[in-house]
PDB file of N, CA and C in Angstrom:
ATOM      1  N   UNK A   1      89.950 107.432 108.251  1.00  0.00           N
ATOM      2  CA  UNK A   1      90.716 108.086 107.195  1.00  0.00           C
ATOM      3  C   UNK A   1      91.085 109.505 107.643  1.00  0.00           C
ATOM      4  N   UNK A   2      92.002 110.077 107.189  1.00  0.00           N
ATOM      5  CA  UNK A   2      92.738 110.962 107.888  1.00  0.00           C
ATOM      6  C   UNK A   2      92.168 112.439 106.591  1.00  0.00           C
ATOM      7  N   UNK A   3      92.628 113.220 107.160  1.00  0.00           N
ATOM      8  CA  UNK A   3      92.026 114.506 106.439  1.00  0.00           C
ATOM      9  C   UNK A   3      92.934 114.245 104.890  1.00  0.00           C
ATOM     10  N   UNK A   4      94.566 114.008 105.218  1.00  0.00           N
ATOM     11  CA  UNK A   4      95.309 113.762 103.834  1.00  0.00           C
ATOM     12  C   UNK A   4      94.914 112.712 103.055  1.00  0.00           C
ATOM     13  N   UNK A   5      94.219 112.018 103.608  1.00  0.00           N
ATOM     14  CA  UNK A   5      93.250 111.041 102.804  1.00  0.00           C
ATOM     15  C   UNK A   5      92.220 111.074 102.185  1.00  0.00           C
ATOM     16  N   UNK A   6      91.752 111.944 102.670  1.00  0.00           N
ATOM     17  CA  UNK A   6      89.891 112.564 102.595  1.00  0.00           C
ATOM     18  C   UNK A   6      90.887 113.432 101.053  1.00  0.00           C
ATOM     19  N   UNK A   7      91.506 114.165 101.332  1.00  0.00           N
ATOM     20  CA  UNK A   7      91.647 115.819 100.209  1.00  0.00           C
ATOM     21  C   UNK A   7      92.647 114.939  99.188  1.00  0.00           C
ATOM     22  N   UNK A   8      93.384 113.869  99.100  1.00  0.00           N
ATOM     23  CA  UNK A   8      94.126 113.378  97.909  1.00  0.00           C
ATOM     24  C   UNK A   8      92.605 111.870  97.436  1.00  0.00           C
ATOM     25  N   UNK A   9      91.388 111.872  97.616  1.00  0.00           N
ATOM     26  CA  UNK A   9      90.808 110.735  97.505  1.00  0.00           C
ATOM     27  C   UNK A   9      89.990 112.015  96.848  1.00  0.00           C
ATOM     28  N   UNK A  10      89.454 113.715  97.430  1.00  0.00           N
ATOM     29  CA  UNK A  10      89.125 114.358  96.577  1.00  0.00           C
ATOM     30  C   UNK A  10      89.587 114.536  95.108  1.00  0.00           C
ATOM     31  N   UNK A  11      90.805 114.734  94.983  1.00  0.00           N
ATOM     32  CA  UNK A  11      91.599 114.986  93.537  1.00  0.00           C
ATOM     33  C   UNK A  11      91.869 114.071  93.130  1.00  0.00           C
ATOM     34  N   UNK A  12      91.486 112.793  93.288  1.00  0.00           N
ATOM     35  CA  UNK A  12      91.428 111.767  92.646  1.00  0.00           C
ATOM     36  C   UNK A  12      90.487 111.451  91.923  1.00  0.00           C
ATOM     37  N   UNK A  13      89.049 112.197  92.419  1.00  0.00           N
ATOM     38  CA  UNK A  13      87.931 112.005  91.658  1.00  0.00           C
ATOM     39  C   UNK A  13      87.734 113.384  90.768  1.00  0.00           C
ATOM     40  N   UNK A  14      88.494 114.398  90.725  1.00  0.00           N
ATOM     41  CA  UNK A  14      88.238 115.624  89.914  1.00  0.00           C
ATOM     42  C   UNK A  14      89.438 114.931  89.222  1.00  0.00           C
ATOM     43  N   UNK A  15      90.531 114.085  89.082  1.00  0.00           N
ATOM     44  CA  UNK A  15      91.005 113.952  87.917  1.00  0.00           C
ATOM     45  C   UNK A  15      90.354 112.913  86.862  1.00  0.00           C
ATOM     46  N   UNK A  16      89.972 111.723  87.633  1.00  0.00           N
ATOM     47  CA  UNK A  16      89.680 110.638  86.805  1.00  0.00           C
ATOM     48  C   UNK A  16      87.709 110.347  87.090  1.00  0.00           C
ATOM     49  N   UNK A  17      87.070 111.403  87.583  1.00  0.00           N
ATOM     50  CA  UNK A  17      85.713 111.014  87.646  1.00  0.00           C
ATOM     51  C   UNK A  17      85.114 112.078  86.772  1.00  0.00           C
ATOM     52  N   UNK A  18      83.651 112.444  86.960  1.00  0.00           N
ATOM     53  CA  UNK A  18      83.058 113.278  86.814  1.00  0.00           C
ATOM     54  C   UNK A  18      82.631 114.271  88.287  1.00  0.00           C
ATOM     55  N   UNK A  19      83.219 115.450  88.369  1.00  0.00           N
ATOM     56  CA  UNK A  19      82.711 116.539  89.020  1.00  0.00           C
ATOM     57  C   UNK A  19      82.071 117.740  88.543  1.00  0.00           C
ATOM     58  N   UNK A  20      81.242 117.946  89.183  1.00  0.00           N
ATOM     59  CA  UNK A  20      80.714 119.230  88.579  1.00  0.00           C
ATOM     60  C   UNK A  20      81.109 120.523  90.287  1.00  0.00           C
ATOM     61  N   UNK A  21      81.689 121.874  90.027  1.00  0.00           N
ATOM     62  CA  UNK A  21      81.949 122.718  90.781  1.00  0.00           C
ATOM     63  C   UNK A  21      80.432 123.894  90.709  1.00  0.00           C
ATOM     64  N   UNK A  22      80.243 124.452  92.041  1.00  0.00           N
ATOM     65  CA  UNK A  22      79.605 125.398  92.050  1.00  0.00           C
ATOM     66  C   UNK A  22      78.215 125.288  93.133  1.00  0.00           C
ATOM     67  N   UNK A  23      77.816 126.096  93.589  1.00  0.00           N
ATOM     68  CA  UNK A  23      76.916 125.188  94.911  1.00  0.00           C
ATOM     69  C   UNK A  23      75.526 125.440  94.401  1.00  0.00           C
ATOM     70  N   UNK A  24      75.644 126.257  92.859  1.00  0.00           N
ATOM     71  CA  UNK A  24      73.791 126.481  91.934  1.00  0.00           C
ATOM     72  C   UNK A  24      74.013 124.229  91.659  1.00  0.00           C
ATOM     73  N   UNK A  25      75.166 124.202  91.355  1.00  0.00           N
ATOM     74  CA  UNK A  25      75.134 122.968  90.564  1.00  0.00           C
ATOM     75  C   UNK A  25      74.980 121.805  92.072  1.00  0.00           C
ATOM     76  N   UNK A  26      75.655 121.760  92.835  1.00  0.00           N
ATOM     77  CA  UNK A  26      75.696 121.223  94.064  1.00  0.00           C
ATOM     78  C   UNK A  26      74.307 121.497  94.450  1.00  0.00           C
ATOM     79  N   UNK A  27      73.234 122.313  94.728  1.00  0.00           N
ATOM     80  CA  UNK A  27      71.965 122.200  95.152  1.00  0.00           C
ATOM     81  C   UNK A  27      71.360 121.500  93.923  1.00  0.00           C
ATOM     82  N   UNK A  28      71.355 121.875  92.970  1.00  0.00           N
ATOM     83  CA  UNK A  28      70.464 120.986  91.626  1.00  0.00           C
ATOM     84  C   UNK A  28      70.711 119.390  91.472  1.00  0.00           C
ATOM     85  N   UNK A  29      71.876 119.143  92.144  1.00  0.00           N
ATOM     86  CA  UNK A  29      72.484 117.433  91.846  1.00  0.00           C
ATOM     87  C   UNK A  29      72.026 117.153  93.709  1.00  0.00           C
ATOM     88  N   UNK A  30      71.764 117.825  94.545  1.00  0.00           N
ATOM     89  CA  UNK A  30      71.454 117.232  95.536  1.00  0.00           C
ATOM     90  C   UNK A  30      69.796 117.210  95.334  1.00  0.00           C
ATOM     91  N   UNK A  31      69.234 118.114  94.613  1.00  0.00           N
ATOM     92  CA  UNK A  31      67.711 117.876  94.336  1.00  0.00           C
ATOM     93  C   UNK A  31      67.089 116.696  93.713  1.00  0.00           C
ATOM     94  N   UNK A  32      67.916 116.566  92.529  1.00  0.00           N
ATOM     95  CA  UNK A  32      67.541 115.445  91.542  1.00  0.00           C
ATOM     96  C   UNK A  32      68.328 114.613  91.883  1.00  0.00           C
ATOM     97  N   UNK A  33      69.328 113.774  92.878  1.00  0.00           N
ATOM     98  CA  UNK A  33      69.708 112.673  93.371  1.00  0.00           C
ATOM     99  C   UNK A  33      70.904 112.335  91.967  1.00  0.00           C
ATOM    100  N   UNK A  34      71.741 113.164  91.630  1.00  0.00           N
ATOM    101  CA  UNK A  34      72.214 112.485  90.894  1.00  0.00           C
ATOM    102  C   UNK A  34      73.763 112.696  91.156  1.00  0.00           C
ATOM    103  N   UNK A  35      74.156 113.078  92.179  1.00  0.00           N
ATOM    104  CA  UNK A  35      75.625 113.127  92.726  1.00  0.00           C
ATOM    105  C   UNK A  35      75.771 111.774  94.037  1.00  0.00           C
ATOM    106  N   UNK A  36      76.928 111.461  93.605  1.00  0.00           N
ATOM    107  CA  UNK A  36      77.390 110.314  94.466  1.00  0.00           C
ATOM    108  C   UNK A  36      77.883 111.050  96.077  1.00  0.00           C
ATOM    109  N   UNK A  37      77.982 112.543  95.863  1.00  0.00           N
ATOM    110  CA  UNK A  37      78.333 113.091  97.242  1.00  0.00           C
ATOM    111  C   UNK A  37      78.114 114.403  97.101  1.00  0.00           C
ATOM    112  N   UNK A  38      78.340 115.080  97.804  1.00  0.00           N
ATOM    113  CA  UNK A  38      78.401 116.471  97.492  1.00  0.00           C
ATOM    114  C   UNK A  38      79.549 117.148  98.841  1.00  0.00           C
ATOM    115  N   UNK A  39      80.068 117.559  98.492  1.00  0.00           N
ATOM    116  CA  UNK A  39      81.160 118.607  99.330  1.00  0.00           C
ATOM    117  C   UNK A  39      81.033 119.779  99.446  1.00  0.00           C
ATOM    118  N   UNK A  40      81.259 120.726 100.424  1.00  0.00           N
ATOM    119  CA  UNK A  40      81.048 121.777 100.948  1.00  0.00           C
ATOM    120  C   UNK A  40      82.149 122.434 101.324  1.00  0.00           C
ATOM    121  N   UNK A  41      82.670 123.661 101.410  1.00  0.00           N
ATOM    122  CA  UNK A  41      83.738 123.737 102.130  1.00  0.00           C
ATOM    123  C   UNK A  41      83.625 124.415 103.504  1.00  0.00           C
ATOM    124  N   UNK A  42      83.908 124.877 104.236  1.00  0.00           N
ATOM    125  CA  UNK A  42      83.906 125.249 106.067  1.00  0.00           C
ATOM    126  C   UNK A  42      83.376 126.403 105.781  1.00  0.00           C
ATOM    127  N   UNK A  43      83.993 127.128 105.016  1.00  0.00           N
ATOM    128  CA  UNK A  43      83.113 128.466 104.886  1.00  0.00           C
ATOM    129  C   UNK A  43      82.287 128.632 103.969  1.00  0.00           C
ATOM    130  N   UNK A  44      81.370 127.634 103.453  1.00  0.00           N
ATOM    131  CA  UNK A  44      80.334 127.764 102.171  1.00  0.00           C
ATOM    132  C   UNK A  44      79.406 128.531 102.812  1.00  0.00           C
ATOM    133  N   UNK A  45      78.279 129.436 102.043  1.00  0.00           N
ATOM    134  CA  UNK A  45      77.673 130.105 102.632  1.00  0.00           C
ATOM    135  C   UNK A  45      76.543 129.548 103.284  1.00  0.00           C
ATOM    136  N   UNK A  46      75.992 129.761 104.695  1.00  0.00           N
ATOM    137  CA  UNK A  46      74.639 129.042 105.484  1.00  0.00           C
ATOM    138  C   UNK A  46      73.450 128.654 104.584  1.00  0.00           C
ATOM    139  N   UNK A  47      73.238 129.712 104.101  1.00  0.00           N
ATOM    140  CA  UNK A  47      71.945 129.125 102.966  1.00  0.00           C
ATOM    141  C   UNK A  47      71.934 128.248 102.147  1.00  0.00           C
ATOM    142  N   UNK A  48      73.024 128.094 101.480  1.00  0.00           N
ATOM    143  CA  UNK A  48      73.877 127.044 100.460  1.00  0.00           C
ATOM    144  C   UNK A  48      74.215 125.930 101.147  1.00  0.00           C
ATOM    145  N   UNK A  49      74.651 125.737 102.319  1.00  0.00           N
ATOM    146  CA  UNK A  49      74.600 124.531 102.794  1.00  0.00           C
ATOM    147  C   UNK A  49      73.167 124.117 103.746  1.00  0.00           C
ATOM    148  N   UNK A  50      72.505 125.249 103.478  1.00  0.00           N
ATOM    149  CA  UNK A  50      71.202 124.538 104.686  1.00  0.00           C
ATOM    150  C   UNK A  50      70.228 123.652 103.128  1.00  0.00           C
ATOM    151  N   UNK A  51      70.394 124.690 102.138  1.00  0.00           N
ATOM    152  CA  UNK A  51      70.124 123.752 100.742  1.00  0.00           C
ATOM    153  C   UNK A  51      70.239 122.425 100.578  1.00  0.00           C
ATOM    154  N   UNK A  52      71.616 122.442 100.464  1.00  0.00           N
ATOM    155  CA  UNK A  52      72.424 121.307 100.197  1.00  0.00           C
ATOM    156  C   UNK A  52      71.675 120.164 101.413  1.00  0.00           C
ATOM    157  N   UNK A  53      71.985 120.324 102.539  1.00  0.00           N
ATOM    158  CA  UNK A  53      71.570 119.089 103.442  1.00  0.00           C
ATOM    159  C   UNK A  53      70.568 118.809 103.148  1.00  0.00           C
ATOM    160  N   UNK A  54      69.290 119.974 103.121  1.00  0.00           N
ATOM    161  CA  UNK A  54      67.716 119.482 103.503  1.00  0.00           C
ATOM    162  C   UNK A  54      67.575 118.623 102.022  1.00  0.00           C
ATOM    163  N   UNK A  55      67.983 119.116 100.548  1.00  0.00           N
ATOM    164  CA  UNK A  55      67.796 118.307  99.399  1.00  0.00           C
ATOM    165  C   UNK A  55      68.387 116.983  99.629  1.00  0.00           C
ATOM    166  N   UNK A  56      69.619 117.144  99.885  1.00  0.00           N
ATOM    167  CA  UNK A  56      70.494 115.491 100.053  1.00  0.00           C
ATOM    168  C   UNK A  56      69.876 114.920 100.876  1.00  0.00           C
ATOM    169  N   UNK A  57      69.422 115.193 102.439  1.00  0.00           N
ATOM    170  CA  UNK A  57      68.668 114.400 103.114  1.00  0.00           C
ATOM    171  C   UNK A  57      67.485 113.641 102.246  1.00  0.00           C
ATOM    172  N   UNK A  58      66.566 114.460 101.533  1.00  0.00           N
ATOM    173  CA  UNK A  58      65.597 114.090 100.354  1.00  0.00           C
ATOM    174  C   UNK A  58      66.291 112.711  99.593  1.00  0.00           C
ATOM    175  N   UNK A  59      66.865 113.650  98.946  1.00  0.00           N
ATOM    176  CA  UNK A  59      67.401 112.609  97.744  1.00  0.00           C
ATOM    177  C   UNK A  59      68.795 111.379  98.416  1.00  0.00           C
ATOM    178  N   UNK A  60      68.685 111.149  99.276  1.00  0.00           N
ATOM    179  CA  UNK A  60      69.783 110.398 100.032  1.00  0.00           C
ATOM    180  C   UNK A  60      71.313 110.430  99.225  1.00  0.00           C
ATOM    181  N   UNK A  61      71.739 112.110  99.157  1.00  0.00           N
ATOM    182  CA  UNK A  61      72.982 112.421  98.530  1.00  0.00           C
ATOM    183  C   UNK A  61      73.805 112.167  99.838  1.00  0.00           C
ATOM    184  N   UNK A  62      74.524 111.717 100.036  1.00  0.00           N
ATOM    185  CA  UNK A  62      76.006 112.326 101.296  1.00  0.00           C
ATOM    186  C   UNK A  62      76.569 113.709 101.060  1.00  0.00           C
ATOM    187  N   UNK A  63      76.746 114.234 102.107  1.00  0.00           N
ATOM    188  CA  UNK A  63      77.520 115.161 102.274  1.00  0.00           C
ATOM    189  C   UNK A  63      78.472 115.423 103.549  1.00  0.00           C
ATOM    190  N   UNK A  64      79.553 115.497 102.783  1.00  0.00           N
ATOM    191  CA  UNK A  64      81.040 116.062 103.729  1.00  0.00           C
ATOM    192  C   UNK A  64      81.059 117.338 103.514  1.00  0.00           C
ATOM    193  N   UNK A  65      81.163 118.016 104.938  1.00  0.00           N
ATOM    194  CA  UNK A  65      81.893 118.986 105.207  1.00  0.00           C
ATOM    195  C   UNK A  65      83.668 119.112 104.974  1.00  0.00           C
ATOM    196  N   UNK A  66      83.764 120.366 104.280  1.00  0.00           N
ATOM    197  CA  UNK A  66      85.763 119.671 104.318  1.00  0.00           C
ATOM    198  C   UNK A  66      86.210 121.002 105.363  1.00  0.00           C
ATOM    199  N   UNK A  67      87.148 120.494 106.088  1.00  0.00           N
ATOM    200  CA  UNK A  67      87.503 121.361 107.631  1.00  0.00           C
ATOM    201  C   UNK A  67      88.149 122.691 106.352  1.00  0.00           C
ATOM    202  N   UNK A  68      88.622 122.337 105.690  1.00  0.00           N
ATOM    203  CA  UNK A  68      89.129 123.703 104.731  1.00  0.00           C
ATOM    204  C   UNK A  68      88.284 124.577 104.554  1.00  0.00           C
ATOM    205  N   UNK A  69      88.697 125.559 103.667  1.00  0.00           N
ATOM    206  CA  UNK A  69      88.054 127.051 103.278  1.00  0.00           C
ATOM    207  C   UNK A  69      88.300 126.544 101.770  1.00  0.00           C
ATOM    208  N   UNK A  70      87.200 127.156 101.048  1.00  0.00           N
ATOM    209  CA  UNK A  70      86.591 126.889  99.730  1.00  0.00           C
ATOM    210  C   UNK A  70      88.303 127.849  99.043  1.00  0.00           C
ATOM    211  N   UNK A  71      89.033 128.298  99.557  1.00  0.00           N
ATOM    212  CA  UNK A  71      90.324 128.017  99.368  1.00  0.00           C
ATOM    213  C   UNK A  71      91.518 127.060  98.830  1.00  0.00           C
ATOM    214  N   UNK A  72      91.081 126.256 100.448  1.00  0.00           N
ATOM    215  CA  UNK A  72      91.592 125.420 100.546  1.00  0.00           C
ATOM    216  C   UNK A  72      91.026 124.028  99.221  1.00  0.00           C
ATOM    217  N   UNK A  73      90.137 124.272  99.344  1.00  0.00           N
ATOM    218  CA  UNK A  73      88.938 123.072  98.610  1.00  0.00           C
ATOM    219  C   UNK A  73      89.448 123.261  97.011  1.00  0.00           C
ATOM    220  N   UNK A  74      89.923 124.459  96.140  1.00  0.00           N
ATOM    221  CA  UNK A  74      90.351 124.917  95.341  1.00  0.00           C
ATOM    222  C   UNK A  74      91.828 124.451  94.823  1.00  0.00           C
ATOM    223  N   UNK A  75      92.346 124.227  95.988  1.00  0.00           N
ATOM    224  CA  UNK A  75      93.951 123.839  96.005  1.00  0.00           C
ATOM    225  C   UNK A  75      94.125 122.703  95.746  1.00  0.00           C
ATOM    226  N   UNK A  76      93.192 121.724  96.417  1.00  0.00           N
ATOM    227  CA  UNK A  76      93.275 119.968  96.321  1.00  0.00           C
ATOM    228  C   UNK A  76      92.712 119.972  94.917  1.00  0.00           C
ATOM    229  N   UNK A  77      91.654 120.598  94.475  1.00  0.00           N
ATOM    230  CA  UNK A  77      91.117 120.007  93.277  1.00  0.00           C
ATOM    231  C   UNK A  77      91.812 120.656  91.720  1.00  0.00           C
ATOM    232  N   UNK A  78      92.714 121.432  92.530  1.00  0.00           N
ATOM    233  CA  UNK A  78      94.012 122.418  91.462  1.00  0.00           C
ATOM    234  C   UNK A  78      92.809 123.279  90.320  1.00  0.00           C
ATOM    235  N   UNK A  79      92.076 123.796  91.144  1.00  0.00           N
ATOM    236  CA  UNK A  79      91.819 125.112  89.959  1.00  0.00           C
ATOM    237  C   UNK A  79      91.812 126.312  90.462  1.00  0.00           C
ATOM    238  N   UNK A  80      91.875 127.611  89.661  1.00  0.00           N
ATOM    239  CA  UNK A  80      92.731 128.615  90.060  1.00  0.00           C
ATOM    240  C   UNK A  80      91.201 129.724  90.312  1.00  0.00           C
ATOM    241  N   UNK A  81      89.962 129.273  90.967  1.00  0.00           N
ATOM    242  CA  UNK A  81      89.124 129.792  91.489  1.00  0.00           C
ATOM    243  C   UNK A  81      88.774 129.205  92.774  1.00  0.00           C
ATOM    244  N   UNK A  82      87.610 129.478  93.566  1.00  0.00           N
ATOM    245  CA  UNK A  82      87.434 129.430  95.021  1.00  0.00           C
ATOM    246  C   UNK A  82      86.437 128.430  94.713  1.00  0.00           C
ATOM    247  N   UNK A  83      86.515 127.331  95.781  1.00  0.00           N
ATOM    248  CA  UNK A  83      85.511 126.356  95.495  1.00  0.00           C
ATOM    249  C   UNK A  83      84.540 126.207  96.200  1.00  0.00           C
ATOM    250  N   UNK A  84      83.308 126.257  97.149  1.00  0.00           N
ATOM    251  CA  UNK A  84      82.803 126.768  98.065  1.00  0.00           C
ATOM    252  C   UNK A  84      82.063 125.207  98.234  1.00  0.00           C
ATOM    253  N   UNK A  85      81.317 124.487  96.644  1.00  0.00           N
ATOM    254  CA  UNK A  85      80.697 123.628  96.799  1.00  0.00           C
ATOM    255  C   UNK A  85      81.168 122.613  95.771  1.00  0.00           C
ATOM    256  N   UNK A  86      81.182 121.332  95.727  1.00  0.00           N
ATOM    257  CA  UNK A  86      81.396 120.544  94.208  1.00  0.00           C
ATOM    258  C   UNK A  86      80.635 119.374  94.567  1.00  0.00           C
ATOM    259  N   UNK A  87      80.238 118.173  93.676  1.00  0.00           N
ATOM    260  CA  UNK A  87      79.318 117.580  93.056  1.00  0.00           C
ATOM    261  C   UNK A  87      80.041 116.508  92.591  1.00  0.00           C
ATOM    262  N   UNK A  88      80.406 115.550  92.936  1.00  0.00           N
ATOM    263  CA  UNK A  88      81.184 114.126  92.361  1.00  0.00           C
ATOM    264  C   UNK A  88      79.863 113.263  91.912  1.00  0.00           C
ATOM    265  N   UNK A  89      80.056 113.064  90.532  1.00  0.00           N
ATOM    266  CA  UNK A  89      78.308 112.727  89.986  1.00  0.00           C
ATOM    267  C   UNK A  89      79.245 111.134  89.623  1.00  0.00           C
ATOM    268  N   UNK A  90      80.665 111.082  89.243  1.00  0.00           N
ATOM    269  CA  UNK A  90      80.961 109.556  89.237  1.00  0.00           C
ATOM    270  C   UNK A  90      82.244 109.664  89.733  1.00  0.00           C
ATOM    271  N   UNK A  91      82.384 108.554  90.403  1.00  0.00           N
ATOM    272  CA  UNK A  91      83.680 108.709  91.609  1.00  0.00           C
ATOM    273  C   UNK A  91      85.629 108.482  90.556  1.00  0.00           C
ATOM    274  N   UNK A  92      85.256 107.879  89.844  1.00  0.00           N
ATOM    275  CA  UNK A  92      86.538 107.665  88.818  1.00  0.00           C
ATOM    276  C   UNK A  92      87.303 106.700  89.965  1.00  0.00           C
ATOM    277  N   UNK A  93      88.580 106.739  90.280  1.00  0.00           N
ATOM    278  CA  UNK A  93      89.670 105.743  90.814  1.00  0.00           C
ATOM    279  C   UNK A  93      89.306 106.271  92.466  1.00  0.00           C
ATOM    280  N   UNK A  94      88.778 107.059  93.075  1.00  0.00           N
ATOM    281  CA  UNK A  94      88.795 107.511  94.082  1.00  0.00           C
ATOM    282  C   UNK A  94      88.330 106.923  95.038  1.00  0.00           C
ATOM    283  N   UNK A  95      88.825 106.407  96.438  1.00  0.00           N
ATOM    284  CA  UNK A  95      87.771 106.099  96.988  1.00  0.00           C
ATOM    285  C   UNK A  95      87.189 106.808  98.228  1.00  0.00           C
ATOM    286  N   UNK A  96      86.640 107.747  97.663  1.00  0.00           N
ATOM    287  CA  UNK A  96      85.957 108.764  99.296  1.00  0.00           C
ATOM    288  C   UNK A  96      85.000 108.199  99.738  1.00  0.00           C
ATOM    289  N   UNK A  97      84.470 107.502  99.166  1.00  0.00           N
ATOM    290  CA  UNK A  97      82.697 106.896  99.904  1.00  0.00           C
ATOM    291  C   UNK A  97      83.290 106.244 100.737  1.00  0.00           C
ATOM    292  N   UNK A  98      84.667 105.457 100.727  1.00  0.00           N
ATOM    293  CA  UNK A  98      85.062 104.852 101.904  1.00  0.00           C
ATOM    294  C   UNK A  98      85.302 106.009 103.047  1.00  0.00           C
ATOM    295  N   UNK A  99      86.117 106.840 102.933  1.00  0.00           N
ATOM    296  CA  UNK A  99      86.314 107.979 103.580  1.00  0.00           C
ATOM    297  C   UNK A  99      84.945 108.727 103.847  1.00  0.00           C
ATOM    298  N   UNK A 100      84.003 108.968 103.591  1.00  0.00           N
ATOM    299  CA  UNK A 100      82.964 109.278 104.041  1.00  0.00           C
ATOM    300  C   UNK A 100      82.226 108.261 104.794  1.00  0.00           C
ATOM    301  N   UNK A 101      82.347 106.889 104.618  1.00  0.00           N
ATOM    302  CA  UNK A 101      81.702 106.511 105.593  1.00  0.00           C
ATOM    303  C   UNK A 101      81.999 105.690 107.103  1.00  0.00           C
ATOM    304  N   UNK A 102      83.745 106.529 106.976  1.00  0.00           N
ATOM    305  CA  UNK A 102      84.784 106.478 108.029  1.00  0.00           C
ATOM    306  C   UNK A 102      84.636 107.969 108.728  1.00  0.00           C
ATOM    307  N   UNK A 103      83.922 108.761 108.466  1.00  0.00           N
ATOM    308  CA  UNK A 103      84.189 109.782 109.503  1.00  0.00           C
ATOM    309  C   UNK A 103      82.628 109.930 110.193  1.00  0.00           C
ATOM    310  N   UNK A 104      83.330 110.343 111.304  1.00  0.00           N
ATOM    311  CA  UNK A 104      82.105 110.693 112.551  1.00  0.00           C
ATOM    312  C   UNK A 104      81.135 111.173 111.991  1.00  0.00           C
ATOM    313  N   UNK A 105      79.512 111.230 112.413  1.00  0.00           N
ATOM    314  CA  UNK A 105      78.576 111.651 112.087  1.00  0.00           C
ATOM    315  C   UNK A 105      78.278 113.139 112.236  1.00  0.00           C
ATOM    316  N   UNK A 106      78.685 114.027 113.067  1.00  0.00           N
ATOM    317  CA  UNK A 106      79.204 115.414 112.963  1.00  0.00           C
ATOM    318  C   UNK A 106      79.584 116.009 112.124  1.00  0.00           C
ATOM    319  N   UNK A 107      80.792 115.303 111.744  1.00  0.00           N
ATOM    320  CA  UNK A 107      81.689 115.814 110.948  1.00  0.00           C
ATOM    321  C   UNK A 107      80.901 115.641 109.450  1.00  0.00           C
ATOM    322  N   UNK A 108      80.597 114.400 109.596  1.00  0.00           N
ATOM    323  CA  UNK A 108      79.696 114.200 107.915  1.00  0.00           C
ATOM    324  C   UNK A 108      78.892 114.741 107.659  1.00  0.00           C
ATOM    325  N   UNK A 109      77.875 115.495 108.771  1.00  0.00           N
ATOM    326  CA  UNK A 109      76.853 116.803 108.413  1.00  0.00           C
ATOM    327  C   UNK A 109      77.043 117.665 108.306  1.00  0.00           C
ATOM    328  N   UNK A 110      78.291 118.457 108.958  1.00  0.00           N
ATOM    329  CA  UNK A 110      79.042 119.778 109.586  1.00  0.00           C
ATOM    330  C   UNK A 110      78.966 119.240 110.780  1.00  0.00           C
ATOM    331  N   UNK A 111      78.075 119.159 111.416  1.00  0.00           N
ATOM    332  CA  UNK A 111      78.233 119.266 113.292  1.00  0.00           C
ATOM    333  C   UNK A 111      77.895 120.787 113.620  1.00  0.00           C
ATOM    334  N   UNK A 112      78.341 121.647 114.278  1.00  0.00           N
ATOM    335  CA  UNK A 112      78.069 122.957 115.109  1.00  0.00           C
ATOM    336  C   UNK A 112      79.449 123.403 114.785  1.00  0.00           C
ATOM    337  N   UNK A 113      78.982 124.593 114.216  1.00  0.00           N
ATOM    338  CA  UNK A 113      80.528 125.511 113.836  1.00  0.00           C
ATOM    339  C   UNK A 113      80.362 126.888 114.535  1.00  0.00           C
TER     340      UNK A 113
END
């Protein structure tokens, strides 16, 4: 799946699923296992994503890295703040789990930035 696939399969699930934005909320749904994924954006902050993995590893959450800037991550999901982390707790019409479990294993952790 291609990145324009990955970021229109994102806004597919912030229109018709349940997301929750914010990386307090993104570490708490990767703690208690109750997000179907969790997203990050390229520049989320190190601590916030070293969070995020070591809980999701725990709670067997997925997590994508998105090659964007919590900018960028803001733009696909059309809200008019910076998105750094978000929380897809039910996927709605979307299908990223396919897209997540089409991209390289690097890429699906971060890899080395």
């Amino acid at each position: 799946m291609t990145d324009l696939d990955i970021d229109k399969a994102i806004a597919t699930a912030v229109k018709t699923g349940r997301v929750s934005f914010g990386a307090n909320s993104a570490i708490q749904n990767a703690k208690t296992g109750k997000a179907k994924l969790i997203i990050l954006a390229s520049n989320c902050p190190k601590n916030v994503r070293d969070d995020v993995e070591y809980y999701g590893k725990i709670s067997d959450v997925p997590l994508l890295v998105h090659r964007g800037s919590s900018m960028d991550l803001a733009a696909i999901c059309g809200k008019p703040f910076i998105i750094s982390a978000l929380s897809i707790r039910e996927l709605g019409d979307s299908e990223i789990m396919k897209a997540v479990k089409n991209t390289e294993p690097e890429e699906f952790h971060g890899g080395n930035e």
